[in-house]
N, C-alpha and C. Protein backbone atom coordinates (compact mmCIF):
# COMPACT_ATOMS: atom_id res chain seq x y z
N UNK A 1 0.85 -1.19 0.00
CA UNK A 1 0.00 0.00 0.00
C UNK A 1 0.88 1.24 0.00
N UNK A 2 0.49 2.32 -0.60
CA UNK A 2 1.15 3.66 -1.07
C UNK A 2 0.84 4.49 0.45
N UNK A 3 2.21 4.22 1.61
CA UNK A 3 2.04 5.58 2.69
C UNK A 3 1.57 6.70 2.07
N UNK A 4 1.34 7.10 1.49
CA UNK A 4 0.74 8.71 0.95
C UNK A 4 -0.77 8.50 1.09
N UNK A 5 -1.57 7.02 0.53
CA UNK A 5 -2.93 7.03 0.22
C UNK A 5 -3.15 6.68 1.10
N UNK A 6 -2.21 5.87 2.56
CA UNK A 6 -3.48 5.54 3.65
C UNK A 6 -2.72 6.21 4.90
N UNK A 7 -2.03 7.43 4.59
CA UNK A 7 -2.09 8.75 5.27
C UNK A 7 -3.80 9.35 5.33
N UNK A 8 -4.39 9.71 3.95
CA UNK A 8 -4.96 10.26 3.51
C UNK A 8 -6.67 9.76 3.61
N UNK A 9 -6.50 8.27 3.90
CA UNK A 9 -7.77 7.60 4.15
C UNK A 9 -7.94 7.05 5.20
N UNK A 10 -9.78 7.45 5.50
CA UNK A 10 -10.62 7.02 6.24
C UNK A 10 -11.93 6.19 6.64
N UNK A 11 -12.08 6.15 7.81
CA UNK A 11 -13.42 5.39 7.28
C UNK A 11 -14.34 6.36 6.36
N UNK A 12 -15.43 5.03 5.75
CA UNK A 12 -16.14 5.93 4.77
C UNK A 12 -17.45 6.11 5.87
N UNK A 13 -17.54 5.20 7.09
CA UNK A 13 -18.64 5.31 7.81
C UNK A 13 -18.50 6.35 8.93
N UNK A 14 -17.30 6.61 9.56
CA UNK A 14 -17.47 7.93 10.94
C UNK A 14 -16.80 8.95 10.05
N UNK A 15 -15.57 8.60 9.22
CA UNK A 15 -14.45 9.52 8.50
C UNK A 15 -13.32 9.13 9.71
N UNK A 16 -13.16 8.45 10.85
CA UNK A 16 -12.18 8.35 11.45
C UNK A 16 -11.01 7.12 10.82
N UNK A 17 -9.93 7.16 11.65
CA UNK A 17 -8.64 6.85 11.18
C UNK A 17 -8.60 5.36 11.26
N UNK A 18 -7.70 4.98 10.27
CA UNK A 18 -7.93 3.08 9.87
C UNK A 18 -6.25 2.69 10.51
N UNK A 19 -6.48 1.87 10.60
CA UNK A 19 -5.13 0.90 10.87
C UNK A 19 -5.23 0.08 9.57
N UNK A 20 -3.44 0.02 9.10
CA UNK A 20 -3.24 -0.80 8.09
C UNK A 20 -2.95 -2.50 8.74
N UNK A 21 -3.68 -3.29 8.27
CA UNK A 21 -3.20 -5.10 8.58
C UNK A 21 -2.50 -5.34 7.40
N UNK A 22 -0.94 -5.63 7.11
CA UNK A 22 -0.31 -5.64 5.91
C UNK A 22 -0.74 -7.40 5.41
N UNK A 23 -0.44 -7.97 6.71
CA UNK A 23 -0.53 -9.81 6.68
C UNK A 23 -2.18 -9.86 5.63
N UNK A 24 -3.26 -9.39 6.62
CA UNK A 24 -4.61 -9.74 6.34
C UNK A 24 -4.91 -8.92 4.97
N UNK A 25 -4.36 -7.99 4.74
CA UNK A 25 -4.56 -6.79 3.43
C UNK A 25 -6.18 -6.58 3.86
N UNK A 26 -6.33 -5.41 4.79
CA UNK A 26 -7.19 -5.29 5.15
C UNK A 26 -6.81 -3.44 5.97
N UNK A 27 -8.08 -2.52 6.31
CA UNK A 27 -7.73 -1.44 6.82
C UNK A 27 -8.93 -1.71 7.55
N UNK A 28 -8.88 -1.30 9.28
CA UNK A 28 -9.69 -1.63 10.24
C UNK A 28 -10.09 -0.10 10.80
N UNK A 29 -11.26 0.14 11.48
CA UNK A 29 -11.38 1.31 11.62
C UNK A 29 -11.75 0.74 13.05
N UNK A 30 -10.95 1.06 13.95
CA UNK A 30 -11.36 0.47 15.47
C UNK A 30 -12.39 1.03 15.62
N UNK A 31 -13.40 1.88 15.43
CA UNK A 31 -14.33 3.05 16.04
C UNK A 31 -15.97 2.16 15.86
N UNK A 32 -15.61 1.65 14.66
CA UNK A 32 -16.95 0.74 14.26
C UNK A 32 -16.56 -0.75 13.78
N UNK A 33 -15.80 -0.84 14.39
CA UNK A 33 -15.09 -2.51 14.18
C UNK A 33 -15.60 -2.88 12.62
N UNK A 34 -14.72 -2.28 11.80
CA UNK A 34 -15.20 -2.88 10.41
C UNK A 34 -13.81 -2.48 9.90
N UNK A 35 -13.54 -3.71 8.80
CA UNK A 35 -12.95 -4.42 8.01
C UNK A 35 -12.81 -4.12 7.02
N UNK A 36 -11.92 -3.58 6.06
CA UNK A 36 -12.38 -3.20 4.84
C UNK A 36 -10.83 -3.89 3.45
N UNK A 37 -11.33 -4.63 3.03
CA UNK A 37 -10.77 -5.66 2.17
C UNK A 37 -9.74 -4.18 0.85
N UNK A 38 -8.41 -5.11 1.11
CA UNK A 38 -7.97 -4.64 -0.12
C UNK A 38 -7.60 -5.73 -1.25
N UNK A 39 -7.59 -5.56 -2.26
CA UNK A 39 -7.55 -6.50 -3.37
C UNK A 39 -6.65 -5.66 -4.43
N UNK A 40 -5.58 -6.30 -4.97
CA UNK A 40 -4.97 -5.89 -6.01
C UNK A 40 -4.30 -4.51 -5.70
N UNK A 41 -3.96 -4.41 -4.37
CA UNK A 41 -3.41 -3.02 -3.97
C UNK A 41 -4.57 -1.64 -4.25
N UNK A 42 -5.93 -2.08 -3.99
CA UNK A 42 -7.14 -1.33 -3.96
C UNK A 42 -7.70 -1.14 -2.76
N UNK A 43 -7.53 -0.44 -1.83
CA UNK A 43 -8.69 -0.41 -0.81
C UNK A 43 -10.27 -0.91 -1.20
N UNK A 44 -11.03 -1.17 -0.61
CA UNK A 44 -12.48 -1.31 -1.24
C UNK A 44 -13.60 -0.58 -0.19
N UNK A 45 -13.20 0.72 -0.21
CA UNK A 45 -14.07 1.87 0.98
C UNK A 45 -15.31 1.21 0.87
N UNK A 46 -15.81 0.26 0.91
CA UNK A 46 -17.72 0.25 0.52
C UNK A 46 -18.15 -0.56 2.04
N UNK A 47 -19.34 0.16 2.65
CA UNK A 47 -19.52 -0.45 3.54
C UNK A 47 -20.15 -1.63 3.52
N UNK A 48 -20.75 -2.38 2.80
CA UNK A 48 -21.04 -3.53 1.96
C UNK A 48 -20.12 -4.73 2.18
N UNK A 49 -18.97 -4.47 1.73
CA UNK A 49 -17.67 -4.72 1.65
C UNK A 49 -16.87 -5.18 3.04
N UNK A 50 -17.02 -4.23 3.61
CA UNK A 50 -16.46 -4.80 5.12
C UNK A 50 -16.93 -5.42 5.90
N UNK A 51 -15.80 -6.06 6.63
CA UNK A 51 -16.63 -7.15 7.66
C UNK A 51 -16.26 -6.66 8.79
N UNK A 52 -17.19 -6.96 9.81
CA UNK A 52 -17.31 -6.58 11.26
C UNK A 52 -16.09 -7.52 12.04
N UNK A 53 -15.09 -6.96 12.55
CA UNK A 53 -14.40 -7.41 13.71
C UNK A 53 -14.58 -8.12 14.33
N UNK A 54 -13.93 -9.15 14.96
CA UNK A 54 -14.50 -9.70 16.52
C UNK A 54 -13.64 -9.17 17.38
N UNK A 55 -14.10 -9.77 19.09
CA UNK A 55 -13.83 -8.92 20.04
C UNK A 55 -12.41 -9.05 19.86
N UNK A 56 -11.84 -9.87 20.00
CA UNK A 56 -10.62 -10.47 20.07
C UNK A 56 -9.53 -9.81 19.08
N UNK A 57 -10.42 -9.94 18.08
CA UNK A 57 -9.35 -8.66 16.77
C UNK A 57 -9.21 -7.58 17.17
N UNK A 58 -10.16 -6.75 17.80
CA UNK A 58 -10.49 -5.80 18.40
C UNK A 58 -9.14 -5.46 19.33
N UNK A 59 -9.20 -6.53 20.14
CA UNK A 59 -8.19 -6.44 21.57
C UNK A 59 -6.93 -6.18 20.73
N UNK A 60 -6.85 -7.16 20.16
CA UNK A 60 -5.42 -7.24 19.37
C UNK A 60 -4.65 -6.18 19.11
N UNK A 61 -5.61 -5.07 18.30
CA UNK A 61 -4.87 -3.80 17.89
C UNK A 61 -5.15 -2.77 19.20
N UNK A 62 -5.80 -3.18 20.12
CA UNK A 62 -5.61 -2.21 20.84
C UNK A 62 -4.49 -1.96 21.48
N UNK A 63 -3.74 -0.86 21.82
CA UNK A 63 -2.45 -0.84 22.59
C UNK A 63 -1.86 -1.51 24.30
N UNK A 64 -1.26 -2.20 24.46
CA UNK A 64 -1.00 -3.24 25.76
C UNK A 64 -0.77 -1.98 26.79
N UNK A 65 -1.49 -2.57 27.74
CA UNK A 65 -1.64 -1.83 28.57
C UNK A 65 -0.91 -2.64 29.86
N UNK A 66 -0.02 -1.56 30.61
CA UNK A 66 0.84 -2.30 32.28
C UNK A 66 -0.16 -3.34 32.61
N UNK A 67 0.61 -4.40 33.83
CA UNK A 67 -0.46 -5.21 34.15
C UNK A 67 -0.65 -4.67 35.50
N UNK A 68 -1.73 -4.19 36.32
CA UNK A 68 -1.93 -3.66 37.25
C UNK A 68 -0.58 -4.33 38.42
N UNK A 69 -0.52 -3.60 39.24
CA UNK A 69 0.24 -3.71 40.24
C UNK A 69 -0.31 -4.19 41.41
N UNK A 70 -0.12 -5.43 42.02
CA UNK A 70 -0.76 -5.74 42.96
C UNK A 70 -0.20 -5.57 44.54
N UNK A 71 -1.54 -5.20 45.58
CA UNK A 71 -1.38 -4.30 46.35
C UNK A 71 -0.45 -5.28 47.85
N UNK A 72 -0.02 -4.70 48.73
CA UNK A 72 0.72 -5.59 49.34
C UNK A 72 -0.04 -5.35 51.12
C-alpha cells in the first residue's frame, strides 16, 4: 500500500482513522469494528464490503496496557 494514500484515508462510515493489517490486506477502523478488504493493492471503501471485527481482533490492535500492580 502507497504511505501517501493511507495517510490520507478514512473510514467511509465515521471519516475516522484506519489501521493498516499488511498480513490480512485489510484497513480496520477500530471506532466501528469494520474491516475493509484490499484486493490488487485497492482499498475497497464500501460499507457492503467490510466485515465486522471480533472482540478479540479488536483487543489485538488495541495498545498493551501495564499489568496492574498488585497491592501488598
Amino acid at each position: 500500500m502507497n504511505q501517501k494514500l493511507l495517510e490520507i484515508l478514512v473510514c467511509p462510515v465515521c471519516k475516522g482513522p484506519l489501521v493498516y493489517k499488511k498480513e490480512e490486506k485489510e484497513l480496520i477502523c477500530k471506532a466501528d469494528r469494520l474491516a475493509y478488504p484490499i484486493r490488487d493493492d485497492i482499498p475497497v471503501m464500501l460499507e457492503v464490503e467490510a466485515r465486522r471485527i471480533s472482540l478479540e481482533e479488536y483487543d489485538a490492535l488495541a495498545p498493551q496496557r501495564p499489568a496492574p500492580v498488585a497491592a501488598e
